[in-house]
C-alpha atoms as a PDB file:
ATOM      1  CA  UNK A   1       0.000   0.000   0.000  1.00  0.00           C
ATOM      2  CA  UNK A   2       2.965   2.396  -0.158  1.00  0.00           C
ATOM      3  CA  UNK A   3       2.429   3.541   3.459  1.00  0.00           C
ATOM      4  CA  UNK A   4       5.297   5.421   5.412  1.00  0.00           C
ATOM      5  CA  UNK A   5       6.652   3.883   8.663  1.00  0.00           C
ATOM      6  CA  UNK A   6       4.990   6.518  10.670  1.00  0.00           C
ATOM      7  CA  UNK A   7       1.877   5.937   9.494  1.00  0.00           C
ATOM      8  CA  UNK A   8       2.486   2.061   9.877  1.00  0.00           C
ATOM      9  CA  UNK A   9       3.364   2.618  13.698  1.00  0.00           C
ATOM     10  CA  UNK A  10      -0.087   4.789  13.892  1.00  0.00           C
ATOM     11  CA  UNK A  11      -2.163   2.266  12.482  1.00  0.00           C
ATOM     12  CA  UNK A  12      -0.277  -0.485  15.041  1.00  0.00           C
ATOM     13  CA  UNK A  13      -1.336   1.026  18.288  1.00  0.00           C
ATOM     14  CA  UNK A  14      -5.190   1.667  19.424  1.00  0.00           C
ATOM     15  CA  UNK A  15      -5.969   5.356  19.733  1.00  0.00           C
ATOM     16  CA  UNK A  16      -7.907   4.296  23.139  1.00  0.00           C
ATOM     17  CA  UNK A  17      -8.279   1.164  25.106  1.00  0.00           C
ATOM     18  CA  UNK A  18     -10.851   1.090  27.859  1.00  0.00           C
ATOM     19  CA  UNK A  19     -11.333  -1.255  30.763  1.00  0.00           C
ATOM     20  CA  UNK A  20     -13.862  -1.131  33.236  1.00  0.00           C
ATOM     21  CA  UNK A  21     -15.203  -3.341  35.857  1.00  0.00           C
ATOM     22  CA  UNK A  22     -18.308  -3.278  37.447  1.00  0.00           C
ATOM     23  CA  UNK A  23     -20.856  -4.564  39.981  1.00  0.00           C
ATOM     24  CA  UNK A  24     -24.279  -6.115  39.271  1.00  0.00           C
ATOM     25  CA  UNK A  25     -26.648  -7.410  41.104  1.00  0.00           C
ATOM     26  CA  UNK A  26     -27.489 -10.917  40.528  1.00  0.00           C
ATOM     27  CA  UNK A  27     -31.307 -12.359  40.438  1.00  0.00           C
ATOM     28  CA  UNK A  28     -29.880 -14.803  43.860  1.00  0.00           C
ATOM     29  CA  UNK A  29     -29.166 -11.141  45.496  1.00  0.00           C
ATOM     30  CA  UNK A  30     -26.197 -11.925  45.494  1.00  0.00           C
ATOM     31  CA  UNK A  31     -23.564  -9.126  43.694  1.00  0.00           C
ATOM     32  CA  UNK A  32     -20.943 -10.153  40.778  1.00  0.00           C
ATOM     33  CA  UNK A  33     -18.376  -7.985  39.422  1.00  0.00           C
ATOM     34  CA  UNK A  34     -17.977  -7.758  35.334  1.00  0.00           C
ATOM     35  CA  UNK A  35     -15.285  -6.508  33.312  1.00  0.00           C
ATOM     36  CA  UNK A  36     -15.276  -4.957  30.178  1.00  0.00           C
ATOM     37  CA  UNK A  37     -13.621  -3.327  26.842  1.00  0.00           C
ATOM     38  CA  UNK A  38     -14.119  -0.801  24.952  1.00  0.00           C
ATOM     39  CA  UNK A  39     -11.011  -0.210  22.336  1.00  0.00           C
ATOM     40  CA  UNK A  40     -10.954   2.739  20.190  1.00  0.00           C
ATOM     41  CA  UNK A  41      -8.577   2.366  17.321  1.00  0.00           C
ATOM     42  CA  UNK A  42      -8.477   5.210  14.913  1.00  0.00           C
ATOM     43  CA  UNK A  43     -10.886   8.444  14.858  1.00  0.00           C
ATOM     44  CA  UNK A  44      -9.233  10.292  11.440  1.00  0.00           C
ATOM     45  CA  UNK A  45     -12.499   9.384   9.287  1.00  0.00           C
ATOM     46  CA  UNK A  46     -14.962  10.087  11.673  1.00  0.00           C
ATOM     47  CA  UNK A  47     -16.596   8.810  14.798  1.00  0.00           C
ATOM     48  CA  UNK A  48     -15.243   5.372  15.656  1.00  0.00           C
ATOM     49  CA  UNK A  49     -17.687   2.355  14.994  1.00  0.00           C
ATOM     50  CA  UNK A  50     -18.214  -1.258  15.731  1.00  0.00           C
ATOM     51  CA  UNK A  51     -19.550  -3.820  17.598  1.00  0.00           C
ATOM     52  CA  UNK A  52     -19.996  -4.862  21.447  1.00  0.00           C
ATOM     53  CA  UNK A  53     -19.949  -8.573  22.302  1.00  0.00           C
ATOM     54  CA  UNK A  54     -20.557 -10.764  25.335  1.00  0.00           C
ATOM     55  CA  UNK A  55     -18.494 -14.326  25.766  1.00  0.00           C
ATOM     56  CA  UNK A  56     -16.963 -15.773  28.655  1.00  0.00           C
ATOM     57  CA  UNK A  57     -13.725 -16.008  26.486  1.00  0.00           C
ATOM     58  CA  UNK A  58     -13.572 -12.073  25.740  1.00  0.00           C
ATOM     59  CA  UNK A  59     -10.122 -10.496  25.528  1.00  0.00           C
ATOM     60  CA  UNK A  60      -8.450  -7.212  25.350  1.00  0.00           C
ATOM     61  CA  UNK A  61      -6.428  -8.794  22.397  1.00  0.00           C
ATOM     62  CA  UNK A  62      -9.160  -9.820  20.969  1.00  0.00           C
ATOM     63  CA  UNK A  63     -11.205  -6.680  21.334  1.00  0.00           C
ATOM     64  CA  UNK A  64      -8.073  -4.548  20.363  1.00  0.00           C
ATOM     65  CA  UNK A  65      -7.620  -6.613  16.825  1.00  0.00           C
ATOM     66  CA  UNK A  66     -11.461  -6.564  15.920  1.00  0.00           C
ATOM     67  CA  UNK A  67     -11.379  -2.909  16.623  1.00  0.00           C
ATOM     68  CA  UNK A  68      -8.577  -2.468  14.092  1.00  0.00           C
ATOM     69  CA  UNK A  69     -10.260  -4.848  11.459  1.00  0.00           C
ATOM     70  CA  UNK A  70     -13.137  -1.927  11.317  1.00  0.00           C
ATOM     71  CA  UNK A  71     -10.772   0.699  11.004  1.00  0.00           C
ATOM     72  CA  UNK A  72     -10.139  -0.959   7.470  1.00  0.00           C
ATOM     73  CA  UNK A  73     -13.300  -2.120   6.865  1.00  0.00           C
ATOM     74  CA  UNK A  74     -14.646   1.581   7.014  1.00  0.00           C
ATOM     75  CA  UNK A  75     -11.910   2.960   5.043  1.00  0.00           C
ATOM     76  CA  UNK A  76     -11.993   0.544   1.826  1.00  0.00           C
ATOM     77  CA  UNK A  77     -15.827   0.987   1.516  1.00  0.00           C
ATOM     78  CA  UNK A  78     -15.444   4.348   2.142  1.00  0.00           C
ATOM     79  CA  UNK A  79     -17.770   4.754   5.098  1.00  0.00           C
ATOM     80  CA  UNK A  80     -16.501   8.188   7.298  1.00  0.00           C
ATOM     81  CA  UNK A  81     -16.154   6.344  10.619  1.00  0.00           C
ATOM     82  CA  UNK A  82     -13.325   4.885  12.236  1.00  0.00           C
ATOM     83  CA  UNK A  83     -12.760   1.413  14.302  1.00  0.00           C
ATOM     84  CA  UNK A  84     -14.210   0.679  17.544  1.00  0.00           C
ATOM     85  CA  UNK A  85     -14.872  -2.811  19.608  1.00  0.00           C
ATOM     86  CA  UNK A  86     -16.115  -3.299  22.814  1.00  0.00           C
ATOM     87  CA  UNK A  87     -17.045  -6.678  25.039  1.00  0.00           C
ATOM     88  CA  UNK A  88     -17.738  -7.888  28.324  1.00  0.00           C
ATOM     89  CA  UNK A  89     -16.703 -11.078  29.986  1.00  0.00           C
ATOM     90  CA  UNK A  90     -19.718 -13.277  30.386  1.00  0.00           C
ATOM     91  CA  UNK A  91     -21.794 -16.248  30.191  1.00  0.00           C
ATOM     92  CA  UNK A  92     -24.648 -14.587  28.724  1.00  0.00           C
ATOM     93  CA  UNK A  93     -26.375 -18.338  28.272  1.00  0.00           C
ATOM     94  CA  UNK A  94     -26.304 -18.576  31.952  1.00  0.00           C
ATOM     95  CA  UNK A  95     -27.563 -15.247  32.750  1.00  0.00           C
ATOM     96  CA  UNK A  96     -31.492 -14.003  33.201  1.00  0.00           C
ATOM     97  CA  UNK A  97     -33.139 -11.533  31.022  1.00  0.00           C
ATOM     98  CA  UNK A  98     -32.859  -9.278  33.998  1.00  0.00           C
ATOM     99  CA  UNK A  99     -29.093  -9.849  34.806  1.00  0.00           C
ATOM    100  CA  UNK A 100     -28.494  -9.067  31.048  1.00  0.00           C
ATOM    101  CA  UNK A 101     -30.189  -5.736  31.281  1.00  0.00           C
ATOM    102  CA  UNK A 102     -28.213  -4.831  34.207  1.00  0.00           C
ATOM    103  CA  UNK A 103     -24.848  -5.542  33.222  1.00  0.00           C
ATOM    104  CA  UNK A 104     -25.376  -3.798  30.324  1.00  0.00           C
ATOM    105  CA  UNK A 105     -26.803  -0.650  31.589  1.00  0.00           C
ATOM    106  CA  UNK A 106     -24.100  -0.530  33.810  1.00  0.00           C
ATOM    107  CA  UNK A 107     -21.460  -1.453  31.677  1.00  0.00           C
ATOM    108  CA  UNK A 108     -23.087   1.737  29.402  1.00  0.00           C
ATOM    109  CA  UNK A 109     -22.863   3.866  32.015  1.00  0.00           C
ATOM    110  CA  UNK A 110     -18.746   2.865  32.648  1.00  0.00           C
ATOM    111  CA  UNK A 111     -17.852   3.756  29.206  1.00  0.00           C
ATOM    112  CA  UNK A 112     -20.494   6.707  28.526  1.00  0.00           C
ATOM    113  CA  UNK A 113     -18.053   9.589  28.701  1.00  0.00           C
ATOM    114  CA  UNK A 114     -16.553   8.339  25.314  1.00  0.00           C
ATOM    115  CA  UNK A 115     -19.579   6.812  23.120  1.00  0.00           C
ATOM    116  CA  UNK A 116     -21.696   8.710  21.814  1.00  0.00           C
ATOM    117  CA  UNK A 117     -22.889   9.797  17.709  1.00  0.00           C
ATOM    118  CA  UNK A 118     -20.078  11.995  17.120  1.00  0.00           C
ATOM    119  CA  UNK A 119     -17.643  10.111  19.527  1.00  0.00           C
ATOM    120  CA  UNK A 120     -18.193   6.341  19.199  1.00  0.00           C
ATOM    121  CA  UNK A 121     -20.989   4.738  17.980  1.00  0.00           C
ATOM    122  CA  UNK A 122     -21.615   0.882  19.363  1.00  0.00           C
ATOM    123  CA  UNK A 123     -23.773  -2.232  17.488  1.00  0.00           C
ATOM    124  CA  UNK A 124     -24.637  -5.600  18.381  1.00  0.00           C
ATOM    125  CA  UNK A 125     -21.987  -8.361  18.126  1.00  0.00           C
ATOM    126  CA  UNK A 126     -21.892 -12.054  19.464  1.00  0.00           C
ATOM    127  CA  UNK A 127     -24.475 -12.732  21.794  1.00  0.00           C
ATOM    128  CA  UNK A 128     -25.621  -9.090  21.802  1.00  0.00           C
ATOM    129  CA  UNK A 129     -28.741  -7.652  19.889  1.00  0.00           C
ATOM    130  CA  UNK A 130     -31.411  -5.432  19.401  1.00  0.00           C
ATOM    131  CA  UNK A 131     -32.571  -5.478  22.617  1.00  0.00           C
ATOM    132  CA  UNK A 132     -29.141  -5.078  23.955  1.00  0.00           C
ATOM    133  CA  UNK A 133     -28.438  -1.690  21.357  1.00  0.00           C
ATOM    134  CA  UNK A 134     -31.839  -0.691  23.178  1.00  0.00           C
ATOM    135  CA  UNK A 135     -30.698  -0.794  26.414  1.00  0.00           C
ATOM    136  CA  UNK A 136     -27.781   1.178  26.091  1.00  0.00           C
ATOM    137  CA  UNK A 137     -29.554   3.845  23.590  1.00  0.00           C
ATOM    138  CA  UNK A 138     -32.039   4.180  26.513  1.00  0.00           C
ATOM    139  CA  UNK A 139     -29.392   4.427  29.393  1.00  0.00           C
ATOM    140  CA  UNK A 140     -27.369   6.816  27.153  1.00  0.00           C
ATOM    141  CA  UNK A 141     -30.517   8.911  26.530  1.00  0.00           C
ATOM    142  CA  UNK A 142     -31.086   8.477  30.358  1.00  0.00           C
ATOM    143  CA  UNK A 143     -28.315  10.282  30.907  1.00  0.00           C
ATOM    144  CA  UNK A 144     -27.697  13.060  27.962  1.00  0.00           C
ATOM    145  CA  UNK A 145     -31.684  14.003  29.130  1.00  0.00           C
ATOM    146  CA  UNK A 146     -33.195  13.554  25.880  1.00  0.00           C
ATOM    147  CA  UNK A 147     -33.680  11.009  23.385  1.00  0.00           C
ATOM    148  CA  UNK A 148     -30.405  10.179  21.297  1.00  0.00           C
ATOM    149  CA  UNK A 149     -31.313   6.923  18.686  1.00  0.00           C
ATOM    150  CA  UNK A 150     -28.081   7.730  17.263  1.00  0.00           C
ATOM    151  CA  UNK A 151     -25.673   6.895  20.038  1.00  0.00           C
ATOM    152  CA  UNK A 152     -26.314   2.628  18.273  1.00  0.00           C
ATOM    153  CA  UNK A 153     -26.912   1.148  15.264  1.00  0.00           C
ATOM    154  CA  UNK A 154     -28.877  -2.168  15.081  1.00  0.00           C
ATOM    155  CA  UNK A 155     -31.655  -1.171  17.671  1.00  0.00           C
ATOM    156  CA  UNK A 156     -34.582  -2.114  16.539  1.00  0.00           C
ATOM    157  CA  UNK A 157     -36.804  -0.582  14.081  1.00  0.00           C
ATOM    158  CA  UNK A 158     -39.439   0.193  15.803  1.00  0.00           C
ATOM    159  CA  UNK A 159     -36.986   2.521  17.972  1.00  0.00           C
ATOM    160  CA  UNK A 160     -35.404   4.022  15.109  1.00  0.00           C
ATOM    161  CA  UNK A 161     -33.472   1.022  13.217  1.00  0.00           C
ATOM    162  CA  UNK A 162     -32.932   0.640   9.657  1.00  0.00           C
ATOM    163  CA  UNK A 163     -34.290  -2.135   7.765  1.00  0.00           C
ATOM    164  CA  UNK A 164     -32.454  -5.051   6.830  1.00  0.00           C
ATOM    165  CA  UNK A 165     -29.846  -4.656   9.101  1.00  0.00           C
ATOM    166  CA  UNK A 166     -30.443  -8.277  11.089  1.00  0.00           C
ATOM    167  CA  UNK A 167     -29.663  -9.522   7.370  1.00  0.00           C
ATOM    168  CA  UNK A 168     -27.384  -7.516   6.347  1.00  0.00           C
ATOM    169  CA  UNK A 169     -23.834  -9.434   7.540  1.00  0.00           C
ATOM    170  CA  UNK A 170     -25.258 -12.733   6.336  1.00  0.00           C
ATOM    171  CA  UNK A 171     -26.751 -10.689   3.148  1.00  0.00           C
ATOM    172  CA  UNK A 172     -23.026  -9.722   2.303  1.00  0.00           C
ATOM    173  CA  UNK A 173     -21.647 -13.830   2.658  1.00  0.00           C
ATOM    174  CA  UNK A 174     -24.116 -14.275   0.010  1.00  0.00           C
ATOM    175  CA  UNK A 175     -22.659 -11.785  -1.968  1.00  0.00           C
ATOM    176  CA  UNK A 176     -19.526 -12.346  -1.401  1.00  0.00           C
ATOM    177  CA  UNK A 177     -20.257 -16.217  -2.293  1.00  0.00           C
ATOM    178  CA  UNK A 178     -22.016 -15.321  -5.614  1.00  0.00           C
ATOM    179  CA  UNK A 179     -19.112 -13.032  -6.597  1.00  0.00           C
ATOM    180  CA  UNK A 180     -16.606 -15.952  -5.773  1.00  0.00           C
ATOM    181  CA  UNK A 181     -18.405 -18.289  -8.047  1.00  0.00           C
ATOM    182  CA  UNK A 182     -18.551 -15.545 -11.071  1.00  0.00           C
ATOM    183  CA  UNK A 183     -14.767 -15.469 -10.480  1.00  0.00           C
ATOM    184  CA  UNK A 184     -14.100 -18.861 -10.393  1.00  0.00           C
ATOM    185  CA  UNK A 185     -16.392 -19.554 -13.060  1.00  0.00           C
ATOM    186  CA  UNK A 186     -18.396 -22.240 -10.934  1.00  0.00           C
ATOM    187  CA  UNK A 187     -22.394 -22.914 -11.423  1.00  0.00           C
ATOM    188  CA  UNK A 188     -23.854 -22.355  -8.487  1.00  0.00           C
ATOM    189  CA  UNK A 189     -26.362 -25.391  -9.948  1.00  0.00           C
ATOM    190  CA  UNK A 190     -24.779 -28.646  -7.757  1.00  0.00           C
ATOM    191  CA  UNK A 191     -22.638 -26.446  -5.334  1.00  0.00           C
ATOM    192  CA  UNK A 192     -22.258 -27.825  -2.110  1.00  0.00           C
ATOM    193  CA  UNK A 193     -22.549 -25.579   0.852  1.00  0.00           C
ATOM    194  CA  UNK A 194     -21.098 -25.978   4.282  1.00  0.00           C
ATOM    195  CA  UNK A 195     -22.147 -22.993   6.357  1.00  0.00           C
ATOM    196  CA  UNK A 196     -20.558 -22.590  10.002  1.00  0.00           C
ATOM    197  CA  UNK A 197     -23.550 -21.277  12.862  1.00  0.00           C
ATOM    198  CA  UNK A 198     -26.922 -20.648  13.834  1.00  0.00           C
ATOM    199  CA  UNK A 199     -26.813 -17.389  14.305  1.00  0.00           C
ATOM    200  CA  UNK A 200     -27.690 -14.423  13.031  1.00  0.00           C
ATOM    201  CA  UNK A 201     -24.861 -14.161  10.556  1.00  0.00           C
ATOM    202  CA  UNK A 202     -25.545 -17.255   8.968  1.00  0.00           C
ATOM    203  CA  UNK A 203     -29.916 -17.184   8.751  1.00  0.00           C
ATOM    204  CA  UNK A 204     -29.923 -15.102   5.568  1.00  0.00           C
ATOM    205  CA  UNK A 205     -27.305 -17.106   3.790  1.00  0.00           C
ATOM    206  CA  UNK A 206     -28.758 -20.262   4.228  1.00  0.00           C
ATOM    207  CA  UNK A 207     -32.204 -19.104   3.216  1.00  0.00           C
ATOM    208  CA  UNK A 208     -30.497 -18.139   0.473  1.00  0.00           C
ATOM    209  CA  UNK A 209     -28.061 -20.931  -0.850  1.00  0.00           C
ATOM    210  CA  UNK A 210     -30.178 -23.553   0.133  1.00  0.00           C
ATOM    211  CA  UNK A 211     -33.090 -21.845  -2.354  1.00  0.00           C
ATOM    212  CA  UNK A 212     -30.604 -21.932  -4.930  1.00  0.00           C
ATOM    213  CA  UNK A 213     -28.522 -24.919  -4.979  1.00  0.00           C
ATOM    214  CA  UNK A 214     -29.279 -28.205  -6.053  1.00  0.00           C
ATOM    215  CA  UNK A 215     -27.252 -30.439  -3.713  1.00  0.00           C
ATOM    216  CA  UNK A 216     -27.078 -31.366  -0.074  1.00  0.00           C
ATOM    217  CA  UNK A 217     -25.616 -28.837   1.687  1.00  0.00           C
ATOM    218  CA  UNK A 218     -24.492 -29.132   5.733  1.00  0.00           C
ATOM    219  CA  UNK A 219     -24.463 -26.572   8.298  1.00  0.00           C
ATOM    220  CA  UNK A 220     -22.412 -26.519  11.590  1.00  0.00           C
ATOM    221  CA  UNK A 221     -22.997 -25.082  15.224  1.00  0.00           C
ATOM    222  CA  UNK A 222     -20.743 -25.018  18.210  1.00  0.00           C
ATOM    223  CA  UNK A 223     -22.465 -28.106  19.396  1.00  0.00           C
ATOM    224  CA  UNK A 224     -24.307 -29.773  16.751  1.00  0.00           C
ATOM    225  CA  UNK A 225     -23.863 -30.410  12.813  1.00  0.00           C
ATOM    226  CA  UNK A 226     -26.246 -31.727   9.964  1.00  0.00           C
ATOM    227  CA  UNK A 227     -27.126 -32.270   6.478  1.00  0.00           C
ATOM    228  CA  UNK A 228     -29.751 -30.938   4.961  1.00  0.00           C
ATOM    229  CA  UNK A 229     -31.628 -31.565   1.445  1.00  0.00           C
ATOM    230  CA  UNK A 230     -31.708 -28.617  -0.417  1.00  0.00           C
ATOM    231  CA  UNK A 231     -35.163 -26.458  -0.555  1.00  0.00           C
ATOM    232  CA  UNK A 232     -37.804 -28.146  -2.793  1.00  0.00           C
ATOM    233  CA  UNK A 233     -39.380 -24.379  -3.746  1.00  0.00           C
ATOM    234  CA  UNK A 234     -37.484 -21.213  -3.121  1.00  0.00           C
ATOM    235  CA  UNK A 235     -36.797 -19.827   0.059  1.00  0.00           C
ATOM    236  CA  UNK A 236     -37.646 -15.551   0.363  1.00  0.00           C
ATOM    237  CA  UNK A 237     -34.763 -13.919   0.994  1.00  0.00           C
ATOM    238  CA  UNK A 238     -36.424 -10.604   2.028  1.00  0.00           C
ATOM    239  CA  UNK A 239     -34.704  -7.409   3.530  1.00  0.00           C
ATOM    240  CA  UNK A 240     -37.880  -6.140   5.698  1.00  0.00           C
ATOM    241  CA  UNK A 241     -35.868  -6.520   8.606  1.00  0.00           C
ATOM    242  CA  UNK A 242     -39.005  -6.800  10.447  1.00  0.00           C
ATOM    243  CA  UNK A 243     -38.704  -7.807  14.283  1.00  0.00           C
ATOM    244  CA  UNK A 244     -40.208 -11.176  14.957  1.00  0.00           C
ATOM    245  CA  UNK A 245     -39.875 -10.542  19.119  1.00  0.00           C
ATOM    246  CA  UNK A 246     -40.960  -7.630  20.847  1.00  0.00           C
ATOM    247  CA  UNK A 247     -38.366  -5.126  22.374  1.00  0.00           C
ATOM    248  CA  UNK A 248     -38.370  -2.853  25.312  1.00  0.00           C
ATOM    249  CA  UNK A 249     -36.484  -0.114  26.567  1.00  0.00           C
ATOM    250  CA  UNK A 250     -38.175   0.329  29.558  1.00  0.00           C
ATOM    251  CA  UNK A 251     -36.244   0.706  33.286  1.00  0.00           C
ATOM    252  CA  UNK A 252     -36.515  -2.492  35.419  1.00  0.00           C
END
């Protein structure tokens, strides 16, 4: 890419790296202490941007490389933000509905002096989703004293969202698949199709490929794996974006 050294030794090193940890009250009553990330990599496009996730196998290394993986991603399709990434160590399969809402409302509140729509702008990740982009647009809002729907991106619609946007990750694989086969001069008639998940990455994808190909195709979770016959009449791959659970941003 013909960059300088200094430039290189920018681009190494995080702009930011945040950790916090903080108490929250358990449904036993009993009170558990999280910690959390929040690495800013690069602000010279714009407001940094990227996702927040929840696993019990969250790192500051980890966090630290995603958030400079979004620096690029903005910057070769030209999108005027820069590279965030934020998570919080968790078992978010163990945890209640309530205890969710909690930590995150708390772990908001740790890391609101630097998000915010012209400062850092967060959206859901692994294990996190619209409800979880509500709760911190609400706390956020809580806080600034009015209403501020552009503090996240992938709340849900009905709160401001955009359309499309639960499909839009697994939306691009399919894209990215069809452009590979053009390349490679492949039918996708007879492909076989292997996709990794069950979540929300992989839902508009499969919907997809398994509308248009003609072979079995096999799809893989952390604990499970199968086979499945391909679609026997096509399979809508529609970009409504429509919310199939209802979400609240109400104060518990």
């Amino acid at each position: 890419m013909n960059l300088d050294d200094g430039l290189w030794k920018v681009l190494r090193s995080p702009s930011r790296e945040i950790i916090v940890h903080f108490p929250v009250a358990l449904d036993n009553g009993m009170i558990d202490v999280f910690t959390g990330f929040r690495v800013q990599h690069n602000i010279a496009r714009g407001p940094c941007k990227g996702g927040i996730r929840y696993a019990p196998d969250v790192t500051l290394d980890e966090v630290r490389a995603l958030a400079s993986w979004m620096t690029w991603k903005c910057a070769v399709v030209n999108i005027p933000f820069g590279g965030a990434k934020g998570g919080v160590i968790c078992d978010p399969k163990t945890m209640s509905r309530g205890e969710l809402e909690r930590m995150t409302r708390r772990y908001t509140s740790e890391i609101i002096e630097f998000i915010g729509p012209e400062k850092d702008v967060p959206a859901p990740d692994v294990n996190t989703n619209e409800q979880t982009m509500a709760w911190i647009m609400d706390t956020y809002s809580m806080h600034m004293r009015q209403t501020v729907t552009a503090v996240v991106t992938g709340k849900p619609i009905s709160m401001g969202g955009s359309q499309g946007r639960i499909e839009a990750t697994g939306r691009g694989v399919k894209v990215v698949c069809d452009e590979s086969l053009r390349y490679l001069n492949m039918p996708v008639e007879g492909c076989r199709v292997v996709i990794q998940g069950f979540g929300n990455v992989d839902r508009m994808p499969r919907g997809c490929c398994r509308s248009a190909v003609t072979r079995s195709w096999a799809s893989r979770s952390a604990k499970a794996a199968s086979i499945i016959p391909p679609a026997s009449t096509s399979t809508s791959c529609s970009n409504t974006g429509t919310a199939t659970t209802p979400f609240s941003a109400s104060r518990s």
